[in-house]
Protein backbone atom coordinates (compact mmCIF):
# COMPACT_ATOMS: atom_id res chain seq x y z
CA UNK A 1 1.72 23.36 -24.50
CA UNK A 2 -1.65 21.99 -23.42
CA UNK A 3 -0.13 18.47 -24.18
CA UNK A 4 3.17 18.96 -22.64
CA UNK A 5 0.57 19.79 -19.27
CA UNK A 6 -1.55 16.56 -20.00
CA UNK A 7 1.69 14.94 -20.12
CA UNK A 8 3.03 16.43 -16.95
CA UNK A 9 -0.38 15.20 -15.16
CA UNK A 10 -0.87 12.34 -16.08
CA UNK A 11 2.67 11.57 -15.28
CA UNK A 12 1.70 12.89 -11.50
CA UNK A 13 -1.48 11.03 -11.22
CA UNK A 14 0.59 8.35 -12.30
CA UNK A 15 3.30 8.24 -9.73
CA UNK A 16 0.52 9.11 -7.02
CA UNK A 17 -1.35 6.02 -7.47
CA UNK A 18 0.96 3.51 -8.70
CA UNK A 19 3.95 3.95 -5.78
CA UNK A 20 1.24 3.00 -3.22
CA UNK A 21 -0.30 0.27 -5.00
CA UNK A 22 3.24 -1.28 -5.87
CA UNK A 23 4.08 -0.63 -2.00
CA UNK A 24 0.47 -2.42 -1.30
CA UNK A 25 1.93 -5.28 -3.57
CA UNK A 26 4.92 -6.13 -2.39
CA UNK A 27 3.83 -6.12 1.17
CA UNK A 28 0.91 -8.62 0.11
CA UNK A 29 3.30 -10.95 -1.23
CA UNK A 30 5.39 -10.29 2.05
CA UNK A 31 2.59 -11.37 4.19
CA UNK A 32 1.33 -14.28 1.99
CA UNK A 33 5.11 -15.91 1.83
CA UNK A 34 4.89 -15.52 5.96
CA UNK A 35 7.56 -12.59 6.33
CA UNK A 36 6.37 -9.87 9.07
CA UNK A 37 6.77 -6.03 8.25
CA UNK A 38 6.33 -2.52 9.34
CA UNK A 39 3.94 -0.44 8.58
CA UNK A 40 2.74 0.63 4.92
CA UNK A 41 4.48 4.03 4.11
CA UNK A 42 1.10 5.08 2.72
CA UNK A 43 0.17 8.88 4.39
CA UNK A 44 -2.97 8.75 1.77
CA UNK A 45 -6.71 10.34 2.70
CA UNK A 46 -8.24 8.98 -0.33
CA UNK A 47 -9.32 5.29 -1.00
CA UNK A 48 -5.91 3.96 -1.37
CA UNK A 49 -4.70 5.29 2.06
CA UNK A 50 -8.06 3.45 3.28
CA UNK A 51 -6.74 0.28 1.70
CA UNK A 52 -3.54 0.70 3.13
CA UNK A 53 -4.95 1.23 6.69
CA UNK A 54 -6.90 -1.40 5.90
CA UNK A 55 -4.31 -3.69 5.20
CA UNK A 56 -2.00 -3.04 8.33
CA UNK A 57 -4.81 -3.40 10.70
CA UNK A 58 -5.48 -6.77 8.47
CA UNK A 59 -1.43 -8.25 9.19
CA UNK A 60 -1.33 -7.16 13.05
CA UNK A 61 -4.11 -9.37 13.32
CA UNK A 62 -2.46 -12.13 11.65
CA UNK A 63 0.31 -11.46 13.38
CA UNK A 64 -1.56 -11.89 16.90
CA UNK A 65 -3.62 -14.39 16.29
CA UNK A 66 -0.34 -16.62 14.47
CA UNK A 67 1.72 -15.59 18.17
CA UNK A 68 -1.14 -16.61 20.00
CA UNK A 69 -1.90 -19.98 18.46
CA UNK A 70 1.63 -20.90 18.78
């Protein structure tokens, strides 16, 4: 029982950290290949929802400094 519930847990932990990050990913390699996107999907309060934050505020400042040197 007590490793069917590590198991289950570390399954969870898991799928909390690793759908962010892979969201984080992709929308890196968004922005570096010059594509524009919403916002992350990342409702986080821990370091990875920093990141994420992080990271948006990052591309809308691309994105206003690329409109306004054009």
């Amino acid at each position: 029982l007590a490793g069917l519930l590590a198991l289950g847990g570390g399954w969870h932990v898991a799928r909390r950290v690793g759908r962010p990050l892979d969201l984080l990913r992709g929308a890196t390699e968004r922005l570096g290949a010059g594509e524009s996107f919403g916002r992350l999907p990342v409702e986080a309060s821990d370091e990875i929802g920093d990141v994420a934050r992080a990271f948006d505020r990052m591309a809308a400042t691309l994105g206003s400094t690329t409109v306004s040197q054009a």
